[in-house]
Protein backbone atom coordinates (compact mmCIF):
# COMPACT_ATOMS: atom_id res chain seq x y z
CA UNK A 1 114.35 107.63 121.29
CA UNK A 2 111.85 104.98 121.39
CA UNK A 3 112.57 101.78 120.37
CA UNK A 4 111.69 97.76 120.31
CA UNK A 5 113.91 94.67 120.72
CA UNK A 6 112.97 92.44 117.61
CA UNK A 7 114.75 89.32 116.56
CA UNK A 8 115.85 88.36 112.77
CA UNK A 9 113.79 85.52 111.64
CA UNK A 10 114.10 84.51 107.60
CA UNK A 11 117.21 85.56 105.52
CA UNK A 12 116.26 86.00 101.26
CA UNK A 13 118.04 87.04 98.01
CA UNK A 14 116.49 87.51 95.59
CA UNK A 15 116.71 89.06 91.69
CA UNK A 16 114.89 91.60 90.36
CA UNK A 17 112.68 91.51 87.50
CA UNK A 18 113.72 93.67 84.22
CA UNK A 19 110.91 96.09 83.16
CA UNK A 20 109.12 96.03 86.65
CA UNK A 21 108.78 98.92 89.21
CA UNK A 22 111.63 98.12 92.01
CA UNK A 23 109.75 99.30 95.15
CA UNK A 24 106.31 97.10 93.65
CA UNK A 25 108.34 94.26 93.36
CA UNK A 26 109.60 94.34 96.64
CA UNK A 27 105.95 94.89 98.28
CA UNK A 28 104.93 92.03 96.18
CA UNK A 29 107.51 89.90 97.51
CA UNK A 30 106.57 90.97 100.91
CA UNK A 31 103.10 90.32 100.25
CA UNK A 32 103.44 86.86 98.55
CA UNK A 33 105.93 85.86 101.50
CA UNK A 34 103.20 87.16 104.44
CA UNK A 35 105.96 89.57 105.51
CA UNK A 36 105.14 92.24 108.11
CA UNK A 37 108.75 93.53 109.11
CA UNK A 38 112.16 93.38 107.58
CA UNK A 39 115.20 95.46 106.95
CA UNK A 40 116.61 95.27 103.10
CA UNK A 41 119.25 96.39 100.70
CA UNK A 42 119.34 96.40 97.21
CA UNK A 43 122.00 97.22 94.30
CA UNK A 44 121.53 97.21 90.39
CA UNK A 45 120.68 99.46 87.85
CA UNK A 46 117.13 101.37 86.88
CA UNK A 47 115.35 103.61 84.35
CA UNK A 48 113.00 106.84 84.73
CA UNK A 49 113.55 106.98 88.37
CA UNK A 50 111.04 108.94 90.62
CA UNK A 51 112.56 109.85 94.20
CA UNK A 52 110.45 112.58 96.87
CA UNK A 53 112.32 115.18 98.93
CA UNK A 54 110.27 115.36 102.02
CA UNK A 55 110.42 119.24 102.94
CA UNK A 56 110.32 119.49 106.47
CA UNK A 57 109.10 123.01 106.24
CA UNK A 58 106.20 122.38 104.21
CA UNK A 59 105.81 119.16 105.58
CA UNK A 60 105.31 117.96 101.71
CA UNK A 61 106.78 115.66 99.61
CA UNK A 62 108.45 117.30 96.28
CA UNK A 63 108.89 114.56 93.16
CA UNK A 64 112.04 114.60 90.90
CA UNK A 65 111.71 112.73 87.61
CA UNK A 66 114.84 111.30 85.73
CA UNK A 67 114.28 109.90 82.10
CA UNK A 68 118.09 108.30 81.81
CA UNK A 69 119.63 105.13 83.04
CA UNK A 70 120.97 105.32 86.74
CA UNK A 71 123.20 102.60 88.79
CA UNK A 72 121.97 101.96 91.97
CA UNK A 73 125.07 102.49 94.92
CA UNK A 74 122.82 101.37 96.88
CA UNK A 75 119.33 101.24 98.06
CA UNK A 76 118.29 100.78 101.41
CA UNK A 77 114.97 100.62 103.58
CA UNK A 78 112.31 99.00 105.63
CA UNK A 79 109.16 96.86 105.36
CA UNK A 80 105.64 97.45 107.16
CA UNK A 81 102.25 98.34 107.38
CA UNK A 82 100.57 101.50 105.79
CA UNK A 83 96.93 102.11 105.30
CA UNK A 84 96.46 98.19 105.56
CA UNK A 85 99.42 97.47 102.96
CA UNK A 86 103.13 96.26 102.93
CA UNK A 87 105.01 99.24 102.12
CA UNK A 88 108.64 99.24 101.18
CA UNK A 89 110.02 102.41 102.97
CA UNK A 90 113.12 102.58 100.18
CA UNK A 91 115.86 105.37 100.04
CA UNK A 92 118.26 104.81 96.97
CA UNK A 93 120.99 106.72 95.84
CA UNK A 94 121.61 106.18 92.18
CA UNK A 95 124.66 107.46 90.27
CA UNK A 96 124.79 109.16 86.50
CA UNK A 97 127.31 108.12 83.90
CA UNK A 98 129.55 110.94 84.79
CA UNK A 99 130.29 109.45 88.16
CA UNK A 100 127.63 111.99 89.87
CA UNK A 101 124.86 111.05 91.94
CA UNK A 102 121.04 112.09 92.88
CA UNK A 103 119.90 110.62 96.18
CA UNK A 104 116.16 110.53 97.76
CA UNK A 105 113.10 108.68 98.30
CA UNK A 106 112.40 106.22 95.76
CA UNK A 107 108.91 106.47 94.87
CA UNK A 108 109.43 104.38 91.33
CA UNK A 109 111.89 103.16 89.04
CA UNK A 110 111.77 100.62 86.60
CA UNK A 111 114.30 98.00 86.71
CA UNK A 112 117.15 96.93 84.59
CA UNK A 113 118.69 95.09 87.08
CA UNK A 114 118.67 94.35 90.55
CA UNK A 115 120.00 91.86 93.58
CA UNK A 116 118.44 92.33 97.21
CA UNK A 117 118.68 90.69 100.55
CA UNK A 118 116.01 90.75 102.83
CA UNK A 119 116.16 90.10 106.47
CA UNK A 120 112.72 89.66 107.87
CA UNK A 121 111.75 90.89 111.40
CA UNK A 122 109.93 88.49 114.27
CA UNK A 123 107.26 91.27 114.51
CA UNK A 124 104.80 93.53 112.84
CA UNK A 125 105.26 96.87 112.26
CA UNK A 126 102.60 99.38 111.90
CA UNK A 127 103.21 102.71 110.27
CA UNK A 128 101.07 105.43 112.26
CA UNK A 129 100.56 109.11 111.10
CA UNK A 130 103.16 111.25 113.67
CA UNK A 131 101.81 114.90 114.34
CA UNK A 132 105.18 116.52 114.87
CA UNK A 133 106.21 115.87 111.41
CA UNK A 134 102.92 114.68 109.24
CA UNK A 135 104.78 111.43 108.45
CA UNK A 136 103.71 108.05 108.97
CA UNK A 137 106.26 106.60 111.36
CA UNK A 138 106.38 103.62 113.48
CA UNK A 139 104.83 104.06 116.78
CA UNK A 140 107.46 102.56 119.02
């Protein structure tokens, strides 16, 4: 395993906005708040959700659609760099109104509601394309 010592620096909530994309409005944030590391959750409520399976045979990323309204129990994830942009590493799993749930990647989803806490990192993190798996990791 390789890792890094980092130590917390700033602590946010925050509320998300109705109608936006909830991964977008957390790069924004990180973006308007000159935020290169942090560690974030998230809970709330979305529409037309897109999440990715990454198939680790293919080494591809496979997109699900849903077109209905979806709690979020929770979502969770990381901010850094990729290809010179904050990117909100974000893995949700959101819950139907039978009590089931669909879990993944969260490429998009537009808000109904949402709360998040953000704990920024003291460092900069760097996403770097890994050979092994064809996924942009951090190179620790």
């Amino acid at each position: 395993m390789d890792y890094q010592e980092v130590e917390g620096a700033r602590e946010f909530v925050a509320r998300l906005e109705h109608g936006r994309d909830w991964r977008g409005q957390i790069e924004d944030f990180a973006e308007s708040e000159d935020i290169d590391a942090a560690f974030f959750f998230g809970l709330g409520a979305v529409q037309d959700a897109v999440l990715s399976f990454y198939d680790q045979d293919d080494q591809e990323y496979r997109d699900i659609e849903f077109t209905e309204p979806l709690e979020v129990v929770p979502a969770v994830g990381n901010i850094s760099w990729l290809d010179g942009e904050r990117f909100a590493h974000t893995h949700v799993t959101l819950s139907r109104d039978d009590g089931s749930v669909v879990a993944g990647h969260l490429d998009s989803a537009t808000t109904f509601a949402g709360e998040l806490y953000v704990r920024e990192f003291d460092a900069e993190l760097v996403r770097e394309h890994d050979d092994v798996t064809d996924l942009d990791l951090w190179p620790l």
